[in-house]
C-alpha atoms as a PDB file:
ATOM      1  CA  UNK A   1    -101.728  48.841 -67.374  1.00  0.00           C
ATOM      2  CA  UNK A   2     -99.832  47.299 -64.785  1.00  0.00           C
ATOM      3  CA  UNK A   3    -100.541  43.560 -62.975  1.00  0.00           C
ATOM      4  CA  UNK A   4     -98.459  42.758 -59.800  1.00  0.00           C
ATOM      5  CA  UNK A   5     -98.348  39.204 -58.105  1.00  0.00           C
ATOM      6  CA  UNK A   6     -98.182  39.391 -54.285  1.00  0.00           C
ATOM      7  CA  UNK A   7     -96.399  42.645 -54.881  1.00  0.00           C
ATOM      8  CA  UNK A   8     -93.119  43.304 -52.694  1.00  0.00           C
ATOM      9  CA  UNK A   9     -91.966  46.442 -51.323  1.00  0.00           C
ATOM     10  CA  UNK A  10     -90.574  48.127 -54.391  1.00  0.00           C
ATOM     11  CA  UNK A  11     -93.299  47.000 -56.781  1.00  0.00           C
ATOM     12  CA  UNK A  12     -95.850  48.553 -53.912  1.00  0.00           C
ATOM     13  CA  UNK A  13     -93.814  51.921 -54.078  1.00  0.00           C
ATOM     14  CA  UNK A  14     -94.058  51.736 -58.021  1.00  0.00           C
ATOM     15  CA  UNK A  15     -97.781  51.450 -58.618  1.00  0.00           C
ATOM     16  CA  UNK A  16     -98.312  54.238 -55.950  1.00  0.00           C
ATOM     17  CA  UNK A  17     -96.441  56.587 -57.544  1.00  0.00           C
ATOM     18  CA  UNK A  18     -97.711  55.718 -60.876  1.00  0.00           C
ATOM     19  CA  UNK A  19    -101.119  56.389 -59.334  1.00  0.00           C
ATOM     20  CA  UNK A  20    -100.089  59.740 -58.450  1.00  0.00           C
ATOM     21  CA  UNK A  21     -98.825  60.602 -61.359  1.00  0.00           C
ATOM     22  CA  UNK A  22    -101.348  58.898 -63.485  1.00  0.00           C
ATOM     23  CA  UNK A  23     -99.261  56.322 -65.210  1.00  0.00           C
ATOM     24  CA  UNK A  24    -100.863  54.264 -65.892  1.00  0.00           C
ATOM     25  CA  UNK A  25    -104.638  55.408 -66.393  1.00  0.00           C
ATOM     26  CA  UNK A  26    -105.413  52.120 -64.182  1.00  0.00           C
ATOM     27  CA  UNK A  27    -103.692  50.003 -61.952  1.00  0.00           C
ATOM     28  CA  UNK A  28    -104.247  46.545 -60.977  1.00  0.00           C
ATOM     29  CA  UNK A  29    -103.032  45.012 -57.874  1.00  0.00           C
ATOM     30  CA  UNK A  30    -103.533  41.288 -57.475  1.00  0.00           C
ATOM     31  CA  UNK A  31    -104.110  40.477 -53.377  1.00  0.00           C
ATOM     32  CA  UNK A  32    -103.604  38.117 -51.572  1.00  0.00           C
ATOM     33  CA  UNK A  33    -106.050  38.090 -48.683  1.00  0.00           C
ATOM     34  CA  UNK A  34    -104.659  35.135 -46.630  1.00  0.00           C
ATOM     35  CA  UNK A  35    -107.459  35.724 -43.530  1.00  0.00           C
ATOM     36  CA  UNK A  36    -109.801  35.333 -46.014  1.00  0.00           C
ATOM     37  CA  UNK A  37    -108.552  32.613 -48.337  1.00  0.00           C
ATOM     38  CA  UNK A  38    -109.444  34.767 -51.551  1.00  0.00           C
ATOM     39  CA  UNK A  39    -107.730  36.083 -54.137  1.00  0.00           C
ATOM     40  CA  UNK A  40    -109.027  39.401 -55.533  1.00  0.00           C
ATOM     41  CA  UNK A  41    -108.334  41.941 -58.357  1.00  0.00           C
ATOM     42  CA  UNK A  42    -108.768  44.935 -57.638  1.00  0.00           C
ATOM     43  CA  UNK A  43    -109.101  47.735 -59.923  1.00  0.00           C
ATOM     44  CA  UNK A  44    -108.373  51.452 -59.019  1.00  0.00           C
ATOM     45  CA  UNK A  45    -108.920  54.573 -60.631  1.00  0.00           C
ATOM     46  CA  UNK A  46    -106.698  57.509 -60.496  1.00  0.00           C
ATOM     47  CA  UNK A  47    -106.240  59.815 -58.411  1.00  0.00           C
ATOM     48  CA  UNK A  48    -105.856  60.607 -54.604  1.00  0.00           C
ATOM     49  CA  UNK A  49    -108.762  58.423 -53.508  1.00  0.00           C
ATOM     50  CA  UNK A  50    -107.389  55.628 -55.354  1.00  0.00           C
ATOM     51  CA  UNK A  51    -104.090  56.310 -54.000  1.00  0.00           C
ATOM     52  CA  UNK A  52    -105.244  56.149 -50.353  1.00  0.00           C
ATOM     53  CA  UNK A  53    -107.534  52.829 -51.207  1.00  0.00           C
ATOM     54  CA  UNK A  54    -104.501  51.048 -52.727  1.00  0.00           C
ATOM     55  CA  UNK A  55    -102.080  52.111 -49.601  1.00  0.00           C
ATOM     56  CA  UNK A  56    -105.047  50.508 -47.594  1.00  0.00           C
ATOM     57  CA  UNK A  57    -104.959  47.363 -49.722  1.00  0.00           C
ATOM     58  CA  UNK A  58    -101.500  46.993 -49.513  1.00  0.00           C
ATOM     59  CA  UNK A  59    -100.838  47.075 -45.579  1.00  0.00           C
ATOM     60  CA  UNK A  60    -103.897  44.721 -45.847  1.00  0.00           C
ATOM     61  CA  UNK A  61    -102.577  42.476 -47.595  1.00  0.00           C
ATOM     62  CA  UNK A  62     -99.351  42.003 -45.916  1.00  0.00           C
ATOM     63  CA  UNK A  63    -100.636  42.177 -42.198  1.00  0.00           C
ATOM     64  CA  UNK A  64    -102.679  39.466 -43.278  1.00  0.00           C
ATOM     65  CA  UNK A  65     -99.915  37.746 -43.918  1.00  0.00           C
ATOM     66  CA  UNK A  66    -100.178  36.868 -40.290  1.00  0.00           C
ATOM     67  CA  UNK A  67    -103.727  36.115 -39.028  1.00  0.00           C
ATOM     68  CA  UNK A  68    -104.496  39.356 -36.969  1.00  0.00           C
ATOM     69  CA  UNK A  69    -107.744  39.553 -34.944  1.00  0.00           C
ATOM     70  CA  UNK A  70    -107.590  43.203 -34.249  1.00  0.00           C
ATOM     71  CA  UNK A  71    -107.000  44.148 -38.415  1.00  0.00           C
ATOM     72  CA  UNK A  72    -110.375  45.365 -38.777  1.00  0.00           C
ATOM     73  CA  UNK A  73    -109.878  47.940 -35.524  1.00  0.00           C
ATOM     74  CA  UNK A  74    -106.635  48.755 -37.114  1.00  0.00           C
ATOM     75  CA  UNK A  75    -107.681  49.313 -40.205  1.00  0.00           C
ATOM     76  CA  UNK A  76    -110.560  51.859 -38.524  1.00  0.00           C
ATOM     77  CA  UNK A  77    -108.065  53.877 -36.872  1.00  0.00           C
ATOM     78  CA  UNK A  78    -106.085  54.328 -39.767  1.00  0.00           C
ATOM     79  CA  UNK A  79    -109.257  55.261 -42.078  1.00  0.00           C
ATOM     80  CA  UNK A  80    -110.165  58.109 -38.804  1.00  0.00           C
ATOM     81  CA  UNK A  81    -106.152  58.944 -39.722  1.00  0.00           C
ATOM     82  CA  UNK A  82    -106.568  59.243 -43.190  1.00  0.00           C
ATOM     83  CA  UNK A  83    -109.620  61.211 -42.794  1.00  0.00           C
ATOM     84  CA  UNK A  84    -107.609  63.633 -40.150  1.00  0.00           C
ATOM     85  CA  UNK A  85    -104.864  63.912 -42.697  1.00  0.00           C
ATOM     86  CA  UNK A  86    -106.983  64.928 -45.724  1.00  0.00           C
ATOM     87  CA  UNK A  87    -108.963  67.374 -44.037  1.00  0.00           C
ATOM     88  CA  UNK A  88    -105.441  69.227 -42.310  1.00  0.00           C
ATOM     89  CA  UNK A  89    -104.208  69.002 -46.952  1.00  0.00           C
ATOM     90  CA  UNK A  90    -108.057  70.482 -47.589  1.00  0.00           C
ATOM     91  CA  UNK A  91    -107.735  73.627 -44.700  1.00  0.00           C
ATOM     92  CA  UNK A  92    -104.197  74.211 -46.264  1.00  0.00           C
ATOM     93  CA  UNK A  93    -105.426  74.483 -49.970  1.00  0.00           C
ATOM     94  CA  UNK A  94    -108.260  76.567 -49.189  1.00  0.00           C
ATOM     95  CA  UNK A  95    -105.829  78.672 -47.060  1.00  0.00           C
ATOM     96  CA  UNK A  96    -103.441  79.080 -49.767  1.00  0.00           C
ATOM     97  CA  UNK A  97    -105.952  79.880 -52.389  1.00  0.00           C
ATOM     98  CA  UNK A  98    -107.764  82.731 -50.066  1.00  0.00           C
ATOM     99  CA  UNK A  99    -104.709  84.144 -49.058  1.00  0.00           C
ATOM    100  CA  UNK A 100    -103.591  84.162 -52.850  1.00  0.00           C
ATOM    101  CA  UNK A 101    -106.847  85.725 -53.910  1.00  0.00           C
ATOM    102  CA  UNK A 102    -107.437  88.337 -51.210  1.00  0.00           C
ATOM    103  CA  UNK A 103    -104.161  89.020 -49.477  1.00  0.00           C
ATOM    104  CA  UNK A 104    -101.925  91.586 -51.310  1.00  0.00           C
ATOM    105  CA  UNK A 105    -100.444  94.291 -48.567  1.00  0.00           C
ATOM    106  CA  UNK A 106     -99.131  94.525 -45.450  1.00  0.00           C
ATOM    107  CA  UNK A 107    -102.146  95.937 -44.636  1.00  0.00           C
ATOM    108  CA  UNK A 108    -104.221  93.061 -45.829  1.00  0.00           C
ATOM    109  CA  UNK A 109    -102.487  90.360 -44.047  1.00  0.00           C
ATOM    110  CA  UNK A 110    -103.273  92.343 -40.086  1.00  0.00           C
ATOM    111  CA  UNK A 111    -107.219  92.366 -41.389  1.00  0.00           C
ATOM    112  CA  UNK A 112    -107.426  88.720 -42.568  1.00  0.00           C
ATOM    113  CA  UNK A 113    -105.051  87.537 -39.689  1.00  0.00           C
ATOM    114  CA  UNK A 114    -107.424  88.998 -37.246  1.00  0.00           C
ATOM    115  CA  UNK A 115    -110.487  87.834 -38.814  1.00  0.00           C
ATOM    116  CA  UNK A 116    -108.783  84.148 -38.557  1.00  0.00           C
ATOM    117  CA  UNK A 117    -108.032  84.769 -34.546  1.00  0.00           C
ATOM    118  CA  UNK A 118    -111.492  85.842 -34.243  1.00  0.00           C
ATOM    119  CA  UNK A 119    -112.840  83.235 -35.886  1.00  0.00           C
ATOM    120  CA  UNK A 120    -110.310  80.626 -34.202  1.00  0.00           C
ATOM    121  CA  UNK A 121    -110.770  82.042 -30.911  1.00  0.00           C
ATOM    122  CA  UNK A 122    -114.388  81.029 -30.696  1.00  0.00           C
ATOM    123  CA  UNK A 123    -113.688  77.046 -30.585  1.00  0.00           C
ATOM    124  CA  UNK A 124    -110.090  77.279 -29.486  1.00  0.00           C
ATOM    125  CA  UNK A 125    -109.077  80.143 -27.182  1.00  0.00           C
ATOM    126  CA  UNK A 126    -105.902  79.188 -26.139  1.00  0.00           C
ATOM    127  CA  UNK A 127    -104.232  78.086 -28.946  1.00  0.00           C
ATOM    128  CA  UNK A 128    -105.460  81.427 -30.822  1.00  0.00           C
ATOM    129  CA  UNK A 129    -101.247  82.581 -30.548  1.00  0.00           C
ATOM    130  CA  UNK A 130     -99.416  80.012 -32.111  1.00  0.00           C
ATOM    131  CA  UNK A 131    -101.913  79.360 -34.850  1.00  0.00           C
ATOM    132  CA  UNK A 132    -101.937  82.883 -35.594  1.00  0.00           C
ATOM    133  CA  UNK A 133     -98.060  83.016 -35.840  1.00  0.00           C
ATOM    134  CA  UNK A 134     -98.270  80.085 -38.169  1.00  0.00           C
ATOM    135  CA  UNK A 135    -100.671  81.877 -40.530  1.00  0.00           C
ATOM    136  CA  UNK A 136     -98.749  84.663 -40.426  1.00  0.00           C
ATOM    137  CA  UNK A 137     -95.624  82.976 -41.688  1.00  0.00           C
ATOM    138  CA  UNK A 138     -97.660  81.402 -44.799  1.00  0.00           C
ATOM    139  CA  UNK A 139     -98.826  84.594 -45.302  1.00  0.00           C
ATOM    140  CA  UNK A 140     -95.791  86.479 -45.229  1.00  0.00           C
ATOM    141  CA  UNK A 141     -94.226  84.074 -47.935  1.00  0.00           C
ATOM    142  CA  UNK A 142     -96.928  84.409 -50.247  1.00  0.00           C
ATOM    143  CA  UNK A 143     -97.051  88.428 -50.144  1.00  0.00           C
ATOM    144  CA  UNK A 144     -93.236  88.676 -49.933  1.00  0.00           C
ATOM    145  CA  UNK A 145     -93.646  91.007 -47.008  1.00  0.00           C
ATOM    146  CA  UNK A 146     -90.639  89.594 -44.464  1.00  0.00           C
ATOM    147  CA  UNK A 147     -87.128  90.784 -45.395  1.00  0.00           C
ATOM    148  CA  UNK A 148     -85.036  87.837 -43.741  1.00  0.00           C
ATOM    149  CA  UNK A 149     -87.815  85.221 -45.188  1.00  0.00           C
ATOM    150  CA  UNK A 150     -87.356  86.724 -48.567  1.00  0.00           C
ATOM    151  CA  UNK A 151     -84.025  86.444 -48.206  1.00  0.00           C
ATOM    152  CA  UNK A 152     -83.464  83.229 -47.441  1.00  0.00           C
ATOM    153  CA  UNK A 153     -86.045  81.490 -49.614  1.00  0.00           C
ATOM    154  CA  UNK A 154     -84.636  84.061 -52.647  1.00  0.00           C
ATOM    155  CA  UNK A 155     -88.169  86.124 -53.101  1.00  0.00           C
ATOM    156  CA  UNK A 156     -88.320  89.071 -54.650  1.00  0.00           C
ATOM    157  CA  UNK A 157     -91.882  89.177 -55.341  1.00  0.00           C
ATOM    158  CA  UNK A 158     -95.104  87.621 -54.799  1.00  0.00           C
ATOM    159  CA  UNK A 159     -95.118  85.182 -57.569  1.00  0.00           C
ATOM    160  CA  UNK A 160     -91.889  83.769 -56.157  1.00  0.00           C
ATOM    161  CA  UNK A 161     -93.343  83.134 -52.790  1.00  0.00           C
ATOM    162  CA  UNK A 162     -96.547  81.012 -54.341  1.00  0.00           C
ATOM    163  CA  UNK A 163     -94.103  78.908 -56.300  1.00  0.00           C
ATOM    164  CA  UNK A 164     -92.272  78.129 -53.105  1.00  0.00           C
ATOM    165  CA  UNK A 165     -95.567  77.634 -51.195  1.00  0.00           C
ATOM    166  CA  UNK A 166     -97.069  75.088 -54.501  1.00  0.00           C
ATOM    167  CA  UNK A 167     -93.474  72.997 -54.323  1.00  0.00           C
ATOM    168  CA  UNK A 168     -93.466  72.826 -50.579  1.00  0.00           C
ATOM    169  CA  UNK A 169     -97.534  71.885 -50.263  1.00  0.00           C
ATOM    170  CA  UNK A 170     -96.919  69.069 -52.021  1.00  0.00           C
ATOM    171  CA  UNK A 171     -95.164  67.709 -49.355  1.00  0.00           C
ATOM    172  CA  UNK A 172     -97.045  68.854 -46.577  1.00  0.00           C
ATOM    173  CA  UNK A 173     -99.871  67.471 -44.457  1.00  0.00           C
ATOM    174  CA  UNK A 174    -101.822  70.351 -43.614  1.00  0.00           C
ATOM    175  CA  UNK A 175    -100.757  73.916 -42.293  1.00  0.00           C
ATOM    176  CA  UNK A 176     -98.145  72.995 -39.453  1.00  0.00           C
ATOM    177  CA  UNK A 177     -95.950  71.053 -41.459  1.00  0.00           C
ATOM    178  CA  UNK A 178     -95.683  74.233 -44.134  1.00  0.00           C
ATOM    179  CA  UNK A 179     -95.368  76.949 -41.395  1.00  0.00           C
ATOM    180  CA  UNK A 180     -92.128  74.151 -39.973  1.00  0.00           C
ATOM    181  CA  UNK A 181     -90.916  73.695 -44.071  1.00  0.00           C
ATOM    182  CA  UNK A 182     -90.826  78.050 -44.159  1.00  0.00           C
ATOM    183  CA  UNK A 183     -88.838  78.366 -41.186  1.00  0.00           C
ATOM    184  CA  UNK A 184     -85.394  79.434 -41.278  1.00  0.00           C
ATOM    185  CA  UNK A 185     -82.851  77.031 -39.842  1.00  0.00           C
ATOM    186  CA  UNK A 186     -82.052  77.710 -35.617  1.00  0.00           C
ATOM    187  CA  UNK A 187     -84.271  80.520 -36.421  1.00  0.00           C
ATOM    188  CA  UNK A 188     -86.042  80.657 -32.606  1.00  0.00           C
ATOM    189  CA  UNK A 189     -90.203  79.955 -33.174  1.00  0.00           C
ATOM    190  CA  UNK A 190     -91.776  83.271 -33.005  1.00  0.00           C
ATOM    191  CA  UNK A 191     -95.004  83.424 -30.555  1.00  0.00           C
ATOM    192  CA  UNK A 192     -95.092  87.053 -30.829  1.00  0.00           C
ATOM    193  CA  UNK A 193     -98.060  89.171 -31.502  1.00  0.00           C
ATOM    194  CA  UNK A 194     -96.300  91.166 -33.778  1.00  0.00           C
ATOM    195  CA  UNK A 195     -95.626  88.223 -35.604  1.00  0.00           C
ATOM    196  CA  UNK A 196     -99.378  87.325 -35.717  1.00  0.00           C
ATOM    197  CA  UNK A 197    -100.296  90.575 -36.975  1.00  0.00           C
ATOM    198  CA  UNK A 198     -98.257  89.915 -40.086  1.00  0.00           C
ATOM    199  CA  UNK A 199     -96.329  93.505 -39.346  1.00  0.00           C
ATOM    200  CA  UNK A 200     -92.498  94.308 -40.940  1.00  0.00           C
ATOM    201  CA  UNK A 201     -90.628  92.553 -38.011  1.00  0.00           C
ATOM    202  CA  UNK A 202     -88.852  89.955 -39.316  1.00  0.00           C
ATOM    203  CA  UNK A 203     -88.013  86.304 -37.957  1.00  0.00           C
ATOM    204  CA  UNK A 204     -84.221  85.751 -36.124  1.00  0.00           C
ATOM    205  CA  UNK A 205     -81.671  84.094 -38.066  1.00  0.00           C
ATOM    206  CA  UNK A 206     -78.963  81.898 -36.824  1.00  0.00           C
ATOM    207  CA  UNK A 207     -76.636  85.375 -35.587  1.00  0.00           C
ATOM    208  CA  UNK A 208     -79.847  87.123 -34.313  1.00  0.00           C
ATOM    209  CA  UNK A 209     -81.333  84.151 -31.932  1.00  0.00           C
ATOM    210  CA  UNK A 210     -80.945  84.538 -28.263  1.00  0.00           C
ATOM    211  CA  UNK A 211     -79.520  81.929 -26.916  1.00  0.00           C
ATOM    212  CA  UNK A 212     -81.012  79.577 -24.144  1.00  0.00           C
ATOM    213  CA  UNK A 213     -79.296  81.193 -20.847  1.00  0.00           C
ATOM    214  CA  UNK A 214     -80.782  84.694 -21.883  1.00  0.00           C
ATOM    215  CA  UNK A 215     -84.388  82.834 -22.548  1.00  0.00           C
ATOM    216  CA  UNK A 216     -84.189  81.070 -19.280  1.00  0.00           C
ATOM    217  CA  UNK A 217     -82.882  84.481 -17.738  1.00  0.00           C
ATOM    218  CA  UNK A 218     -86.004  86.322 -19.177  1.00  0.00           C
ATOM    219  CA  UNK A 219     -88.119  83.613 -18.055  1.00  0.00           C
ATOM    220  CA  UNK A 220     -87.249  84.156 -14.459  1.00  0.00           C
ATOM    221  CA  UNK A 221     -87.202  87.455 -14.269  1.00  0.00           C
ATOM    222  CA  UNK A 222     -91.096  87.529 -15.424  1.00  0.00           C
ATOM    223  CA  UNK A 223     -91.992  85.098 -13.407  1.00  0.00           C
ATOM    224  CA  UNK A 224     -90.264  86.371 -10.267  1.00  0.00           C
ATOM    225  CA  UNK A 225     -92.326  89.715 -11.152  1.00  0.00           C
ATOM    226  CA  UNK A 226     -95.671  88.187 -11.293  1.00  0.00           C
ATOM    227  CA  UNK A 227     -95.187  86.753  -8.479  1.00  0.00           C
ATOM    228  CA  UNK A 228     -94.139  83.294  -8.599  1.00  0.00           C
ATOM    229  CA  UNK A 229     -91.574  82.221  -5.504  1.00  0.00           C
ATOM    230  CA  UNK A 230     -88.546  80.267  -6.615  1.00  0.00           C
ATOM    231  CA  UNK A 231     -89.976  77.043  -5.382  1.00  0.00           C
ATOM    232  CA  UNK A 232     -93.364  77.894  -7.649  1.00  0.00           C
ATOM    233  CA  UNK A 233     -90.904  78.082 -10.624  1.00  0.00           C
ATOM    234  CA  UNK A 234     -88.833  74.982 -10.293  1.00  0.00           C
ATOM    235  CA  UNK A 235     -91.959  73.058  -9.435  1.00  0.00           C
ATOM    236  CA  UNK A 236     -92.953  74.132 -13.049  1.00  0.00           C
ATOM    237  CA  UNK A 237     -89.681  73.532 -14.452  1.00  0.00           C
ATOM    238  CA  UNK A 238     -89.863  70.191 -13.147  1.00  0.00           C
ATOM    239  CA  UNK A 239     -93.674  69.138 -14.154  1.00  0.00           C
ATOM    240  CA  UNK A 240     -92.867  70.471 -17.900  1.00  0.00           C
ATOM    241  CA  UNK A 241     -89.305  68.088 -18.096  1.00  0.00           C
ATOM    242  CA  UNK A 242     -91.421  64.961 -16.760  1.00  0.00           C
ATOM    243  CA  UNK A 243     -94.423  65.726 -18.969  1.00  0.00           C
END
């Protein structure tokens, strides 16, 4: 048990990470709730609710520090923030654990990777691509099915690829962050549909990346093929740097 007075910055760091490591069993946390004019113990229990009520507490207690009329609107946008943030951890655990339980083959990863486009697709049509391709990378690493992945993160088989996946979850908010923490460094981000179908083409490294004057070259060319007059393209070009 642990009882901090008007707790400063290190002290605040302390008690959270004793909450998530559960030591202590409890915490208290003594407030000072200056807009108010009370002083309050509070009590909380372990574990991550009581982790995200005693961050709350804390930035509580020091905005109040200064009167603030707009700390209760605050305080609602960070709870719809928190709430965001849990539910992107809850869609990658249950990702992680289907994939872990169902996923085993090359084979396995095109059916359950098209099942989650389908699925996707029917709320969210034109994102369908990219969250595909970030699926597909998660999956990859758990099934040890990507030759320059494995090599880079040092798998050699499955069980090597969930270990990797557990350490880096932990440290992740939700399914974007993990497909970025996978990635191999300057590797270029793969939008491919072969990459969404979880087939055997690997991801670029460093050597293998094309560089920006080829992309931009490509980029032209296809445009200047469906159609699109020069003046069309560096209208784009232009809209895309201001946005």
């Amino acid at each position: 048990m642990r009882v901090l007075h008007r707790p400063n910055a290190t002290d605040q760091h302390k008690a959270i990470q004793g909450f998530s490591k559960g030591k202590p069993e409890f915490t208290f946390l003594h407030l000072d709730h200056c807009a108010l004019n009370l002083d309050v113990f509070i009590m909380f229990q372990r574990g991550q609710s009581g982790v995200r009520l005693l961050k709350r507490y804390i930035i509580m207690s020091n905005a109040n520090q200064n009167t603030n009329p707009f700390l209760a609107v605050e305080m609602a946008g960070k709870d719809v923030a928190i709430a965001q943030q849990d539910a992107a951890r809850s869609v990658m655990s249950v990702a992680v654990e289907t994939i872990k339980k169902n996923v085993h083959t090359k084979e396995d990863a095109k059916a359950f990777l098209t099942g989650y486009a389908d699925q996707i697709a029917t709320t969210n049509k034109d994102s369908v691509k990219s969250l595909k391709s970030r699926m597909a990378r998660i999956v990859k690493v758990l099934i040890v099915s990507d030759d320059k992945l494995n090599e880079f993160h040092k798998l050699s088989k499955p069980a090597d690829g969930q270990k990797l996946i557990a350490k880096l979850s932990k440290k992740c908010d939700g399914l974007k962050p993990l497909y970025d923490a996978l990635a191999i460094p300057s590797a270029e981000p793969v939008t491919g549909e072969g990459d969404g179908e979880g087939d055997s083409e690997s991801e670029p490294t460093e050597k293998d990346a094309k560089d920006l004057a080829t992309l931009w070259s490509t980029f032209y060319g296809d445009a200047m093929t469906n159609g699109h007059t020069k003046d069309d393209i560096n209208a784009f070009v232009a809209t895309v740097l201001a946005s």
